[in-house]
C-alpha atoms as a PDB file:
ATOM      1  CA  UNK A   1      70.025  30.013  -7.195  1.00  0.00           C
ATOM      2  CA  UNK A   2      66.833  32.338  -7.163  1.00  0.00           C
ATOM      3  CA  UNK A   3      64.368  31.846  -4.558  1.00  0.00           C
ATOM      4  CA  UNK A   4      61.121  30.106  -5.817  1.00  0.00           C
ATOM      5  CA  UNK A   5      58.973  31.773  -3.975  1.00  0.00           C
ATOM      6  CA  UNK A   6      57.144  35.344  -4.405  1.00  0.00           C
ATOM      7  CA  UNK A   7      58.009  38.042  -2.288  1.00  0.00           C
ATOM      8  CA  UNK A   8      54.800  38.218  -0.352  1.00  0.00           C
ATOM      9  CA  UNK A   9      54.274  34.296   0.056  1.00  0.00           C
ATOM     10  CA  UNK A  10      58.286  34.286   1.367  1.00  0.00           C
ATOM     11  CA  UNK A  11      57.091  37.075   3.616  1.00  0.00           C
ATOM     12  CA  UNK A  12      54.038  35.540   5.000  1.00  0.00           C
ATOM     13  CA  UNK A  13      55.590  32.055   5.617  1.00  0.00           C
ATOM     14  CA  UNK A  14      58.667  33.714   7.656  1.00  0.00           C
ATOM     15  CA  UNK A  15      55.839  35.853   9.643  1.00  0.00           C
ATOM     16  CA  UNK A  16      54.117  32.479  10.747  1.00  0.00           C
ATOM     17  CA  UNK A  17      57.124  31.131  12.407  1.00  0.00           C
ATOM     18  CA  UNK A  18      55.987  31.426  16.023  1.00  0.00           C
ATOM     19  CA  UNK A  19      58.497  32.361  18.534  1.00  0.00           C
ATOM     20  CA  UNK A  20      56.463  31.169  21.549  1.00  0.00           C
ATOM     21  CA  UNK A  21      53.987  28.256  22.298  1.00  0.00           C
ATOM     22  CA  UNK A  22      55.789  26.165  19.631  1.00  0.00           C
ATOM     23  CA  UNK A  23      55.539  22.679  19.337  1.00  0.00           C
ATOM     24  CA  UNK A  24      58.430  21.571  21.221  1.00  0.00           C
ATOM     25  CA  UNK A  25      57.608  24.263  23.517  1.00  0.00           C
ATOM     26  CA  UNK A  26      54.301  22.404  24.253  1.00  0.00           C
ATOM     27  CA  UNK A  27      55.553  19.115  24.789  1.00  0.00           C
ATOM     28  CA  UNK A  28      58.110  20.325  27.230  1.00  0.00           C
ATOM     29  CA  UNK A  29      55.472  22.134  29.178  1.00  0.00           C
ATOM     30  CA  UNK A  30      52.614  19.272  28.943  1.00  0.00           C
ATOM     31  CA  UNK A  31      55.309  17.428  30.444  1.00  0.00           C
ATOM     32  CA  UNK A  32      56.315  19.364  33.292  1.00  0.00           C
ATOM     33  CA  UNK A  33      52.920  19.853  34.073  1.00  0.00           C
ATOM     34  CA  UNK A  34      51.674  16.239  34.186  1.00  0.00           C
ATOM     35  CA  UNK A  35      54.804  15.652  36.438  1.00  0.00           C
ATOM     36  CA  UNK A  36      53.073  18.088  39.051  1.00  0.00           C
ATOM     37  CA  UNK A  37      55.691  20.832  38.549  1.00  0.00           C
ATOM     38  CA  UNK A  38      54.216  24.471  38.082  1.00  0.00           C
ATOM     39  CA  UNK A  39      56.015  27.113  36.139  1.00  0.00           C
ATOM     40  CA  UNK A  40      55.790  30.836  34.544  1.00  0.00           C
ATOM     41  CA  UNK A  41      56.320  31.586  30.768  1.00  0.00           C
ATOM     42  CA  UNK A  42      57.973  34.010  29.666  1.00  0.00           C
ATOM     43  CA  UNK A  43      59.132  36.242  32.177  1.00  0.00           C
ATOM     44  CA  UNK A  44      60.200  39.267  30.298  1.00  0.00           C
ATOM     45  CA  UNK A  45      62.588  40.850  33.103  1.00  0.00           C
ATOM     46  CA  UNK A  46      64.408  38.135  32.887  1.00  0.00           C
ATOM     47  CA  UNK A  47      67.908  37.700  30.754  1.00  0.00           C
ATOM     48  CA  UNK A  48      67.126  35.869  27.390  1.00  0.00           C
ATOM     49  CA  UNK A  49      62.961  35.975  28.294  1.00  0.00           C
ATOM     50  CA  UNK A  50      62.987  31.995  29.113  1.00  0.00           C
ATOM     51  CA  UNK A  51      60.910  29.941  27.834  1.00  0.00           C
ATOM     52  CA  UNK A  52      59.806  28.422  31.117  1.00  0.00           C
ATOM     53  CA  UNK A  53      60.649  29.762  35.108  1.00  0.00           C
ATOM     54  CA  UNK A  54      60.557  27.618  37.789  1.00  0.00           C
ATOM     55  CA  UNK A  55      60.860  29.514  40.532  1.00  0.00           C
ATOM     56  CA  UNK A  56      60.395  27.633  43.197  1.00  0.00           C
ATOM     57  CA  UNK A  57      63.781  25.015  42.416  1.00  0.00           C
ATOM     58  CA  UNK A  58      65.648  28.452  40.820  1.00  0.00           C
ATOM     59  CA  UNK A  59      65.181  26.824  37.615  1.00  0.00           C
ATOM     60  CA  UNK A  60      64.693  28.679  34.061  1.00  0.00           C
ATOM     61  CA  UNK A  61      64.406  26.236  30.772  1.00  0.00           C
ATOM     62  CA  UNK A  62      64.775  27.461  27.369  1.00  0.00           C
ATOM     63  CA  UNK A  63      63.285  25.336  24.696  1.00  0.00           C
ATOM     64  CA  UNK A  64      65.631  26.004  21.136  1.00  0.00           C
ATOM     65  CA  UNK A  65      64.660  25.196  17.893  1.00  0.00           C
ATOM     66  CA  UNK A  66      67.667  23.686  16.388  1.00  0.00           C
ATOM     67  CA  UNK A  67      67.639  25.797  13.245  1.00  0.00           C
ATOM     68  CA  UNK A  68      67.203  29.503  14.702  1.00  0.00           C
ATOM     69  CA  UNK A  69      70.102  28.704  17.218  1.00  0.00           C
ATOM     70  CA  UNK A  70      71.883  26.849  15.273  1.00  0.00           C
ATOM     71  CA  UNK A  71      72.208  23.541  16.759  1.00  0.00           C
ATOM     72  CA  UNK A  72      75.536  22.465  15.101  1.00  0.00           C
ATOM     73  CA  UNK A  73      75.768  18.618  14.178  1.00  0.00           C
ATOM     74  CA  UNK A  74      71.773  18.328  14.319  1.00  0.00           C
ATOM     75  CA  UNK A  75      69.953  16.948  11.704  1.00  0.00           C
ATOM     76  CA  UNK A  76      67.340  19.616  12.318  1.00  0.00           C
ATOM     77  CA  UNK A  77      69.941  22.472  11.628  1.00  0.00           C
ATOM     78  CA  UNK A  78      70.925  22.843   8.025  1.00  0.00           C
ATOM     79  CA  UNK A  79      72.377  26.500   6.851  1.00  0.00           C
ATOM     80  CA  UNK A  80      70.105  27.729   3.323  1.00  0.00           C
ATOM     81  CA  UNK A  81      71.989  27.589   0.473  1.00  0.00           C
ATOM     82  CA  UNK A  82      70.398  30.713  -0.749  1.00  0.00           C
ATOM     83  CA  UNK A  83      71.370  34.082   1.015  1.00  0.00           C
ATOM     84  CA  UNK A  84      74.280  31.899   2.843  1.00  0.00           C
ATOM     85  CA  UNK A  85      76.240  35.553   4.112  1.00  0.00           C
ATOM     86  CA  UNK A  86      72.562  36.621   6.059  1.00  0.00           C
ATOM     87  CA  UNK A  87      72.345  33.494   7.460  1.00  0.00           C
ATOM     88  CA  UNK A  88      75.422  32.895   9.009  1.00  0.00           C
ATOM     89  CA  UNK A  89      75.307  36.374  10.423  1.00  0.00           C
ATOM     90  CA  UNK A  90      71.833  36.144  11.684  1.00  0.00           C
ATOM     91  CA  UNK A  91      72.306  32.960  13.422  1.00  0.00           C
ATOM     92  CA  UNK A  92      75.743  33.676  14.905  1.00  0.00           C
ATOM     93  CA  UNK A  93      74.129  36.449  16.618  1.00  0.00           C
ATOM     94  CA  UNK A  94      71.379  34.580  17.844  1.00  0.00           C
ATOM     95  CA  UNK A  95      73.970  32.104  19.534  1.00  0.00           C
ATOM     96  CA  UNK A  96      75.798  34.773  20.869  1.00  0.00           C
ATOM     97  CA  UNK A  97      72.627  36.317  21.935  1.00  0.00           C
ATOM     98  CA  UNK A  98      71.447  32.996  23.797  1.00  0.00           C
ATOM     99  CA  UNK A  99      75.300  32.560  25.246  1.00  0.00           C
ATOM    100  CA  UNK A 100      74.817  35.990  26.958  1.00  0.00           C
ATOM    101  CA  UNK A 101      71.821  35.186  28.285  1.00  0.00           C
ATOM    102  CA  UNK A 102      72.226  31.999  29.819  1.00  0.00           C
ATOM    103  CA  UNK A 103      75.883  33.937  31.627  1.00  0.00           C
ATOM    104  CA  UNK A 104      73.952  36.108  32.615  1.00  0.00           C
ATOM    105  CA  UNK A 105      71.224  34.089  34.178  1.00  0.00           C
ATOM    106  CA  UNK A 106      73.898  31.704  36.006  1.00  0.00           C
ATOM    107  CA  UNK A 107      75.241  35.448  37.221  1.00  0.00           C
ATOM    108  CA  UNK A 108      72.018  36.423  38.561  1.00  0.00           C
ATOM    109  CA  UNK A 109      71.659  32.596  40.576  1.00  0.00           C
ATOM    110  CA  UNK A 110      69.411  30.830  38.324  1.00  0.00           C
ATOM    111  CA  UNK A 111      70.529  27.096  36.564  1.00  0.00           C
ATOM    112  CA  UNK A 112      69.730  26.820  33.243  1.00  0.00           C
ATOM    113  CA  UNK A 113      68.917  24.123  30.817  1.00  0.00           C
ATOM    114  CA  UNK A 114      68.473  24.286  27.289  1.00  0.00           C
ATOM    115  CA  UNK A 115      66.174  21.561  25.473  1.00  0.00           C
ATOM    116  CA  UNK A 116      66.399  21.233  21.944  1.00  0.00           C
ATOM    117  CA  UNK A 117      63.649  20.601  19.256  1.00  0.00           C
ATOM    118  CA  UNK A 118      65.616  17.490  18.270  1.00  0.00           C
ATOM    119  CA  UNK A 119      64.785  16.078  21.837  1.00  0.00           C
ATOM    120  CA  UNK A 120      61.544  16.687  21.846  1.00  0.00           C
ATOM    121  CA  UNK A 121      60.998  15.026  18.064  1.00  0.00           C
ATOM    122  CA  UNK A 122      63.187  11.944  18.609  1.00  0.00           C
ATOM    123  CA  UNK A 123      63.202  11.096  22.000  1.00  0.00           C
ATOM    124  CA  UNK A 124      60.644   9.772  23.730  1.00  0.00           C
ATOM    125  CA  UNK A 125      58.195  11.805  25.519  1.00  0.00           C
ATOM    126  CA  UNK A 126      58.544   9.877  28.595  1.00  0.00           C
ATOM    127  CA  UNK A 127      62.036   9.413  28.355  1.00  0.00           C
ATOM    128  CA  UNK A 128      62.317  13.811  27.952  1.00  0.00           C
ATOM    129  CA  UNK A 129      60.340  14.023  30.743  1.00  0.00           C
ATOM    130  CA  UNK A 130      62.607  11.557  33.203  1.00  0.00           C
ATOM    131  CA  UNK A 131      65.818  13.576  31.646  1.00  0.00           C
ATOM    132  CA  UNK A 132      64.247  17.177  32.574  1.00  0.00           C
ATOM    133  CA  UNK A 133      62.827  16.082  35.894  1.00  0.00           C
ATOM    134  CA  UNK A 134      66.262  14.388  36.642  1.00  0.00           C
ATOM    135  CA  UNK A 135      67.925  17.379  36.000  1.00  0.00           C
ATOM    136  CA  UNK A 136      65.600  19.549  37.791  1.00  0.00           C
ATOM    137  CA  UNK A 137      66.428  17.227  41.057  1.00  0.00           C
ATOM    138  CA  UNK A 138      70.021  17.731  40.559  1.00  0.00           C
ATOM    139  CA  UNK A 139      72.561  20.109  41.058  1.00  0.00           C
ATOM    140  CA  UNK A 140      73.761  21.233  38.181  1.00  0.00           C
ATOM    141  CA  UNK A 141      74.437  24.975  36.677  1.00  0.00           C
ATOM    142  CA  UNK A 142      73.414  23.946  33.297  1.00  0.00           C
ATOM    143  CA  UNK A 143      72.636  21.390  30.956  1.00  0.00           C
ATOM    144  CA  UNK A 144      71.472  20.620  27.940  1.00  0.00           C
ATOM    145  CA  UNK A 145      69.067  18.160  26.701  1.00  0.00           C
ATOM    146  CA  UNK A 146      69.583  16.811  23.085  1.00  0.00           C
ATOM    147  CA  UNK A 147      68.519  13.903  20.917  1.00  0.00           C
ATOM    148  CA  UNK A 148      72.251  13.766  19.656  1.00  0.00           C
ATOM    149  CA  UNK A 149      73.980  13.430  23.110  1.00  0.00           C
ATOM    150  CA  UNK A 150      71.858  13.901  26.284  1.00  0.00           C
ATOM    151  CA  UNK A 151      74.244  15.868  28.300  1.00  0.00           C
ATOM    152  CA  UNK A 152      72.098  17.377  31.055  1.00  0.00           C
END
């Protein structure tokens, strides 16, 4: 199936896809913040450039958007039916990509959690906020933070 779209209207919507300060990015970070805990973004010498460094509890959050890491059994995550072959090769390297990452983080002494876009749209702000901060007074390596299964 042809795409419906012109070239240059394909091209501008794909170059307006942010890749920080999204959304869920936002609410995750309002969040924290109102909660009293303080953070850096973006911390380029770090593995995977999280989204959000804690340093003070050792703490780096990333903050996925269930399509571009391909959050399998998410509503949010569907593959395109046009240009399947790109897609699935694209996105498998992004997961790879983000697997490395978070090893290497965990290497290096930092926990990790991941929170997905799903979480941030379905759950609950104030229930998001009790799971992250809950997590952050924990223990654990890593977790993950879902709207499909909250396994942090």
């Amino acid at each position: 199936m042809p795409d419906e779209r012109q070239p240059m209207s394909r091209s501008e919507m794909m170059g307006r896809i942010r890749s920080s300060d999204t959304k869920p990015e936002m609410v995750v970070r309002r969040g924290l913040h109102s909660h009293g805990f303080r953070f850096r973004l973006h911390r380029k010498d770090l593995a995977g450039k999280p989204d959000l460094v804690l340093v003070r509890h050792g703490v780096v959050i990333f903050v996925h958007g269930c399509f571009w890491h391909a959050h399998e059994g998410c509503s949010y995550f569907r593959l395109p039916k046009t240009r399947t072959e790109f897609w699935e090769d694209k996105l498998s390297k992004n997961v790879a990509r983000d697997r490395k990452a978070v090893d290497e983080l965990i290497n290096s002494g930092w926990r990790v959690l991941i929170v997905w876009e799903c979480a941030t749209r379905m759950i609950s702000s104030q229930e998001l906020m009790n799971d992250i901060v809950e997590w952050l007074r924990g223990n654990r390596v890593s977790g993950e933070i879902s709207a499909m299964v909250t396994s942090a």
